[in-house]
Protein backbone atom coordinates (compact mmCIF):
# COMPACT_ATOMS: atom_id res chain seq x y z
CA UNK A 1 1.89 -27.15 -28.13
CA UNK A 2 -1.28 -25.01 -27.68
CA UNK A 3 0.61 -22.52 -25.10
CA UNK A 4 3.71 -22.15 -26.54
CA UNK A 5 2.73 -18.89 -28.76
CA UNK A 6 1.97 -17.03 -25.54
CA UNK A 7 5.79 -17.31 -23.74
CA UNK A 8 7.59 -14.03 -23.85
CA UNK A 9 4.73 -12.26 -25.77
CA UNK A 10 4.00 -9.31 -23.08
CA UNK A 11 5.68 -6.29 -23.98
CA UNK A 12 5.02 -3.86 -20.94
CA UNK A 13 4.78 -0.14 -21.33
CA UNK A 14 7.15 3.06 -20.42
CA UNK A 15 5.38 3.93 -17.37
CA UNK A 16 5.68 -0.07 -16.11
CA UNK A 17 8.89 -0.10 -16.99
CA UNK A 18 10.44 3.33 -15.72
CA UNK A 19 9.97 3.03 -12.00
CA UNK A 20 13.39 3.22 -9.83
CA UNK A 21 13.59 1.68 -6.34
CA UNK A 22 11.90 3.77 -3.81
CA UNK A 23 14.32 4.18 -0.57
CA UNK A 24 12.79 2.49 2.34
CA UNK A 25 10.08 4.42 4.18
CA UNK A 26 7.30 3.63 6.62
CA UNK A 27 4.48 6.42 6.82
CA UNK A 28 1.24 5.51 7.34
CA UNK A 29 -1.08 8.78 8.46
CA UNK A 30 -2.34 8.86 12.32
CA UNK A 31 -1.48 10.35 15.43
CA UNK A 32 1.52 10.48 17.93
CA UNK A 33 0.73 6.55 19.39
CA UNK A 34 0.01 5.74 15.30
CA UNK A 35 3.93 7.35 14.83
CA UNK A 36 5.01 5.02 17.69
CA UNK A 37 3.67 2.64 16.23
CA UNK A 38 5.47 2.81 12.61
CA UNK A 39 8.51 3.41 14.20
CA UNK A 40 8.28 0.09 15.58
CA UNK A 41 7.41 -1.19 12.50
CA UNK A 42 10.10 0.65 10.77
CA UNK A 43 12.64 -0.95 12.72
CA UNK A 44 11.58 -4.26 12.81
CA UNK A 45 11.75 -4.57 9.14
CA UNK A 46 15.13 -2.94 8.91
CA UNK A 47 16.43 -5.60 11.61
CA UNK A 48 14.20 -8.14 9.01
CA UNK A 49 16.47 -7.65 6.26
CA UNK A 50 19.35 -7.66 8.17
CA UNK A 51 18.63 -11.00 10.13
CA UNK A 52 17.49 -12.73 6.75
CA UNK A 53 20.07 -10.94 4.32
CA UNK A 54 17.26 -9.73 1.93
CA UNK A 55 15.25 -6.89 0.76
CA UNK A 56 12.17 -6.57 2.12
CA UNK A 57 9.05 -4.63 0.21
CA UNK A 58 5.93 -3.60 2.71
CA UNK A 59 2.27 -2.35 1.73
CA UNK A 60 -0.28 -1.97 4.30
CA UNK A 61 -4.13 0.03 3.52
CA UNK A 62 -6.80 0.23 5.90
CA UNK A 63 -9.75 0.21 3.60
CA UNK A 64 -12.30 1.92 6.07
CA UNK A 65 -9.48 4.93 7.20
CA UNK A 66 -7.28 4.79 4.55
CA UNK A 67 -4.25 4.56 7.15
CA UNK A 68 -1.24 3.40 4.94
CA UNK A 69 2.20 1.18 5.97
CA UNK A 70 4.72 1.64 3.76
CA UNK A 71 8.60 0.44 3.46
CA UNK A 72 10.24 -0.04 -0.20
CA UNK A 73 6.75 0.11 -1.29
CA UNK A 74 7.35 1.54 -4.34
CA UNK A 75 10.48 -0.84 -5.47
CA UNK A 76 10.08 -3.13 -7.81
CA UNK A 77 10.28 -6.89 -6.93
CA UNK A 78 9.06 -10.06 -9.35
CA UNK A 79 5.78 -10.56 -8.28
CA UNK A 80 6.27 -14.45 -9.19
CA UNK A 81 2.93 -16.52 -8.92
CA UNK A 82 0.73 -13.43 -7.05
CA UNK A 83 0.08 -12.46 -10.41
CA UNK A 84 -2.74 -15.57 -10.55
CA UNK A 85 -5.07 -13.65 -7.91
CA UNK A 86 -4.66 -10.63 -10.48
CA UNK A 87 -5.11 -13.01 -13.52
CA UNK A 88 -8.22 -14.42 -12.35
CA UNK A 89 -9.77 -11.14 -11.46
CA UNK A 90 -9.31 -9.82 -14.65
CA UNK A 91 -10.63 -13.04 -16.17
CA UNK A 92 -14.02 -12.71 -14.08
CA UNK A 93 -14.23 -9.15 -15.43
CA UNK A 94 -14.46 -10.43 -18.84
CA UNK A 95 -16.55 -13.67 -18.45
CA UNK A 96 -20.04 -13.71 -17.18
CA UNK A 97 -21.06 -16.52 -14.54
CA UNK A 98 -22.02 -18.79 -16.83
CA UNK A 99 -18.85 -18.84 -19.06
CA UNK A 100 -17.05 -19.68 -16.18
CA UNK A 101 -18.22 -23.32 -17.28
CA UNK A 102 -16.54 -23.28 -20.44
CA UNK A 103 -14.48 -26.27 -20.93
CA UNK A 104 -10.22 -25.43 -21.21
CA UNK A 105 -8.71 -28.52 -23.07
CA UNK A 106 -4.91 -29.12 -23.07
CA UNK A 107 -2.46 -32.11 -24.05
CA UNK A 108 -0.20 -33.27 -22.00
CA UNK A 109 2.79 -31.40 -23.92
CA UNK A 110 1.31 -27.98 -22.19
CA UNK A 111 2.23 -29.03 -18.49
CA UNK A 112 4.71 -27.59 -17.15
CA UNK A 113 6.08 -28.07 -13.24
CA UNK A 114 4.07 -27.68 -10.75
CA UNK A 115 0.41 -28.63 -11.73
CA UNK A 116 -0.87 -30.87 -9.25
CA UNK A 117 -4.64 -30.19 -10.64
CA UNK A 118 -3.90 -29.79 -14.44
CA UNK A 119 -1.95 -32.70 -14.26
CA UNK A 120 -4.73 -35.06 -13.47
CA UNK A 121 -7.33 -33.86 -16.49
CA UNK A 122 -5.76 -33.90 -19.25
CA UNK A 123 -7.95 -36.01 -21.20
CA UNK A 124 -11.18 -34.34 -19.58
CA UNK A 125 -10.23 -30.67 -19.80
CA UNK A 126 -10.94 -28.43 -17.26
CA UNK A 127 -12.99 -25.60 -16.67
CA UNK A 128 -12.76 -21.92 -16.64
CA UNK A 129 -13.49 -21.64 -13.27
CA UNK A 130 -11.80 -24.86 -12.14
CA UNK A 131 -8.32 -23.30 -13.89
CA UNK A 132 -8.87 -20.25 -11.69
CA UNK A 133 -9.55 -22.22 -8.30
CA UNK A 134 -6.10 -24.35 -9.36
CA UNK A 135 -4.04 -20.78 -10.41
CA UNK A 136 -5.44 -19.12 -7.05
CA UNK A 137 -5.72 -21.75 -4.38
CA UNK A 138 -3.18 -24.39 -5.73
CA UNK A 139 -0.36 -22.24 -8.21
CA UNK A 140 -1.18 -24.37 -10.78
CA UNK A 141 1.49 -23.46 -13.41
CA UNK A 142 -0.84 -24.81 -16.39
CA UNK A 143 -4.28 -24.01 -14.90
CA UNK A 144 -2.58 -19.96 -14.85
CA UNK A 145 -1.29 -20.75 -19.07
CA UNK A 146 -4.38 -21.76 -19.98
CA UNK A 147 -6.06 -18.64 -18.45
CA UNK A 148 -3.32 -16.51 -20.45
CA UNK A 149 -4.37 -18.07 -23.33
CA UNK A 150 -7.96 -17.97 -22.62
CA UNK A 151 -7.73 -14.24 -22.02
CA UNK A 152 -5.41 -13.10 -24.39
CA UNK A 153 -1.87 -13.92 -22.93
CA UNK A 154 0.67 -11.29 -21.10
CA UNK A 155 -0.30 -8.20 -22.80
CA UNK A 156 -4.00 -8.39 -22.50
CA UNK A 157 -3.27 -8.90 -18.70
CA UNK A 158 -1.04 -6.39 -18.35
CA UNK A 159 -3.84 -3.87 -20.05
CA UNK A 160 -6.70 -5.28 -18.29
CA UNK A 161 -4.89 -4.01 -15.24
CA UNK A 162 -3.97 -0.36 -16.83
CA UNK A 163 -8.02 -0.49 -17.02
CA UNK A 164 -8.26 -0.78 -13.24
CA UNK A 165 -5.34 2.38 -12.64
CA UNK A 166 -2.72 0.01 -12.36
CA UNK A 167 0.26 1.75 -14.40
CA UNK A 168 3.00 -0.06 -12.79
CA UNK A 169 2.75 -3.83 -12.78
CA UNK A 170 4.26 -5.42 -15.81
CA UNK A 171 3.73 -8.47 -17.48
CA UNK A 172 6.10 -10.46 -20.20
CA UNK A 173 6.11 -13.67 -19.93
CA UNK A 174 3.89 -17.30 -18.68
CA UNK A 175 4.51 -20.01 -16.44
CA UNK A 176 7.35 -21.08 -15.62
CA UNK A 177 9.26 -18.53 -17.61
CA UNK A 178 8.10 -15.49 -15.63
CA UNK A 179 10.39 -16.88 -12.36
CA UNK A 180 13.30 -16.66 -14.19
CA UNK A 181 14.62 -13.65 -12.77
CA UNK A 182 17.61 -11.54 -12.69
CA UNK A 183 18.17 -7.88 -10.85
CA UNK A 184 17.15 -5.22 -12.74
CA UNK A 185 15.31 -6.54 -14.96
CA UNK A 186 11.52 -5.25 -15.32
CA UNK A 187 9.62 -8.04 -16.78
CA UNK A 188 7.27 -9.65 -15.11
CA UNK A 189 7.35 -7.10 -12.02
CA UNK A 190 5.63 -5.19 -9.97
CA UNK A 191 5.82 -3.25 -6.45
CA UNK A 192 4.38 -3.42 -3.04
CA UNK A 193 1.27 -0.77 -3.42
CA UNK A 194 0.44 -1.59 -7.29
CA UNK A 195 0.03 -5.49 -6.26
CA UNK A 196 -1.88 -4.54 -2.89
CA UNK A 197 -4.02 -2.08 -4.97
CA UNK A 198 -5.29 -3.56 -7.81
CA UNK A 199 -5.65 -6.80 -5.39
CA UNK A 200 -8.14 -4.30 -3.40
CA UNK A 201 -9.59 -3.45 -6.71
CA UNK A 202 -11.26 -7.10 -7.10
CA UNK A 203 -11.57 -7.79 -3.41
CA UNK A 204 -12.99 -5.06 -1.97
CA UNK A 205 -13.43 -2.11 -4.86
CA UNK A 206 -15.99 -2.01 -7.72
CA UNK A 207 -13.89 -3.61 -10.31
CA UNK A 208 -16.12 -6.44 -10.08
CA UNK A 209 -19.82 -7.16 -8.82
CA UNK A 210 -20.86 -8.47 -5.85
CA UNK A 211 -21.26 -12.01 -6.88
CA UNK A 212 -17.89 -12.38 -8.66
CA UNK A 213 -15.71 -10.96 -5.85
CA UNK A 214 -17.37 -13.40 -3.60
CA UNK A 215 -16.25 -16.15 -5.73
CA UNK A 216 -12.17 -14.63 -5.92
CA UNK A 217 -12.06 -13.62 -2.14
CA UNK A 218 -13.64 -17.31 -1.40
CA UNK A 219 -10.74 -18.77 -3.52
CA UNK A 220 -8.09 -16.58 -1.55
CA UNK A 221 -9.44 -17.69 1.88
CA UNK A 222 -9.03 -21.45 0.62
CA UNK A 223 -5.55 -20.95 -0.40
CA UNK A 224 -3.66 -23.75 0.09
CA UNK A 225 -0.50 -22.67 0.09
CA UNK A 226 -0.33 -19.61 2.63
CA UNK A 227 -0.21 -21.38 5.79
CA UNK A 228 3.43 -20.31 6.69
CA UNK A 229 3.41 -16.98 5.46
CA UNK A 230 0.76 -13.93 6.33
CA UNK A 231 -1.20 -16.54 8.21
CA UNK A 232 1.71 -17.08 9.92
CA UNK A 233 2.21 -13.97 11.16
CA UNK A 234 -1.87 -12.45 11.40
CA UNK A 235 -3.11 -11.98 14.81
CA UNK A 236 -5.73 -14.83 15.82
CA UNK A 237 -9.23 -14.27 14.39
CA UNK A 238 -8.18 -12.29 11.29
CA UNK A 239 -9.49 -14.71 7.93
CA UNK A 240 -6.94 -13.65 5.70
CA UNK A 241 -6.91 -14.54 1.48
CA UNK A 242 -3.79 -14.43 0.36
CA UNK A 243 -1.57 -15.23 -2.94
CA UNK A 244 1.69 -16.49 -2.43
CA UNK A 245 4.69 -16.23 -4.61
CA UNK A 246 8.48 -17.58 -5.50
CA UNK A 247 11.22 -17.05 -7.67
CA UNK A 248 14.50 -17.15 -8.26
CA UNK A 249 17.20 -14.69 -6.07
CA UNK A 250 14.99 -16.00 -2.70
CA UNK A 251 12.31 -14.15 -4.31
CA UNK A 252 9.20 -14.93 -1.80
CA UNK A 253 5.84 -12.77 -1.99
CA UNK A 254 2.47 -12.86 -0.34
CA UNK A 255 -0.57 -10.47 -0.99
CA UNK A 256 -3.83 -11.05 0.97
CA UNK A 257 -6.53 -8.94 1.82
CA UNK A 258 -7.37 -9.71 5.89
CA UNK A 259 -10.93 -9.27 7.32
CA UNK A 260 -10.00 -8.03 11.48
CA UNK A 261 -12.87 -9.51 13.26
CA UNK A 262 -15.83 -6.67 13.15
CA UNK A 263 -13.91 -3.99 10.83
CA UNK A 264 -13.48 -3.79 7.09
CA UNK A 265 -10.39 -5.50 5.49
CA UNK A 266 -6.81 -4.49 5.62
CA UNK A 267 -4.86 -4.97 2.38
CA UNK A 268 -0.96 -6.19 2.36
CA UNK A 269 1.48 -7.44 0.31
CA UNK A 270 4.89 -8.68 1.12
CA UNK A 271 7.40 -8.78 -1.43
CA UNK A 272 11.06 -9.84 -1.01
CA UNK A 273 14.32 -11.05 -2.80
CA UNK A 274 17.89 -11.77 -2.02
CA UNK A 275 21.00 -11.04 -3.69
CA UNK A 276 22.34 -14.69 -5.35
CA UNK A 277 20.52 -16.53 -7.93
CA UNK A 278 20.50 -19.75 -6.10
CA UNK A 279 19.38 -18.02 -2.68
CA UNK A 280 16.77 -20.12 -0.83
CA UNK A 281 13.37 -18.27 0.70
CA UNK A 282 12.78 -17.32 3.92
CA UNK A 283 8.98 -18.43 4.61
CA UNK A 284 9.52 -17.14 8.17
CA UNK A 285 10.60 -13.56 6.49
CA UNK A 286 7.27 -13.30 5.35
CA UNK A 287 5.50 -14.11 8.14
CA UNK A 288 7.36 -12.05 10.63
CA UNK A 289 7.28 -8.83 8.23
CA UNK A 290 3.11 -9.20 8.54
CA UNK A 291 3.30 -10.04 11.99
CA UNK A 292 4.76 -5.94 12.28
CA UNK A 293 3.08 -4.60 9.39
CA UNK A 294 -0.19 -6.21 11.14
CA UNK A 295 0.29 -4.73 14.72
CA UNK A 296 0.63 -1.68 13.60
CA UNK A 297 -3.69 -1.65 12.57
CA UNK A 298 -4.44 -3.90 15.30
């Protein structure tokens, strides 16, 4: 099996692995309406976790004012299958254009559940770029191995990202492994701001050129699989380009970066969990958690 050297190879670092929850807080900077504002927020996602038993992590940047939402944004939550949008960033930093075309083959020992595109070329192979558009805008389990192994597996993710400032996302393990999660444990984790940041890094920063975070935020916008989460809850005419997420404990994640019509892009990620093993996800948690992290920079 070509992809079986690459499970459980990632070995994270001290500073991934030494960050404690964060207590909850909401404070983005702004005046006396912006305080009013957060408060509103604040509350709403305390009633949030209450009304869907679960914790609840918040990020929010305006990229143009710099305006921050915060709440648990500093706990640490597995980031499940948001890691792809990360994972094919890093993978157009390495690979020009043209590489992109290189052809990934596979047998059909390597698939593993869910991998509704993988699953159909196994005897053709796929490409580069074709195994990020399935990882990104399908959560193709295989298409997101194959980039691992492409690029190096979990370690050379994980310092790909220390290369962009990211010092707190950690990465262990590869699909399907890496949603096999238990409370506590640090592998395969990350928090609220490190996911929204380095997501900003590719999608609106200078970690890549113009031309290749066209063709990441163009993925994101296509996403297939966001419809009843930050889309859910964005006001009407926002674009957004999200990554979704799940795990096991309820884990269910989004991170998107959202174009408000006329101003530059807000950044958020929505990260949450529950306390049983077997817990099913709250879509709707999601969704209403950016529908109040969103009015607030409306």
């Amino acid at each position: 099996m070509l992809l079986a050297s690459l499970a459980g190879c990632g070995s994270g670092d001290g500073d991934a692995a030494s960050a404690a929850p964060a207590a909850a807080t909401s404070e983005p900077t702004g005046g006396p309406g912006d305080a009013a504002e957060t408060a509103r927020a604040r509350e709403e996602f305390d009633r949030l976790e209450g009304a869907y038993d679960a914790r609840l992590g918040v990020y929010a940047v305006d990229t143009a004012t710099g305006r921050e939402l915060t709440y648990r944004a500093d706990d640490r939550f597995a980031f499940a299958s948001t890691f792809k949008a990360l994972l094919t960033g890093t993978g157009l930093q390495r690979d020009s254009v043209k590489d992109l075309e290189k052809r990934l083959t596979y047998d059909r020992d390597d698939l593993v559940p869910n991998s509704p595109i993988t699953e159909k070329h196994v005897d053709t192979g796929i490409s580069v770029r074709g195994a990020m558009d399935a990882a990104v805008r399908y959560s193709d389990n295989t298409a997101a191995n194959l980039l691992f192994r492409e690029y190096g597996g979990p370690d050379a993710f994980e310092a790909a990202l220390r290369r962009i400032g990211d010092r707190t996302t950690r990465s262990d393990r590869i699909e399907t492994a890496l949603n096999e999660t238990t409370p506590g444990d640090p592998r395969d984790t990350s928090t609220p701001r490190a996911m929204a940041d380095s997501l900003r890094a590719f999608t609106v920063g200078k970690a890549l050129p113009v031309e290749k975070r066209k063709i990441l935020t163009t993925m994101l916008r296509e996403n297939t699989t966001g419809g009843p989460l930050i889309r859910a809850g964005a006001p009407e005419g926002w674009v957004v380009g999200d990554k979704t997420g799940a795990a096991d404990y309820g884990t269910r994640n989004d991170i998107a970066v959202i174009w408000p019509p006329g101003r530059a892009p807000v950044m958020l990620a929505v990260l949450s969990d529950k306390d049983t093993k077997d817990a099913e996800y709250d879509d709707a948690l999601v969704a209403d958690a950016a529908k109040a992290a969103l009015a607030v920079f409306r």
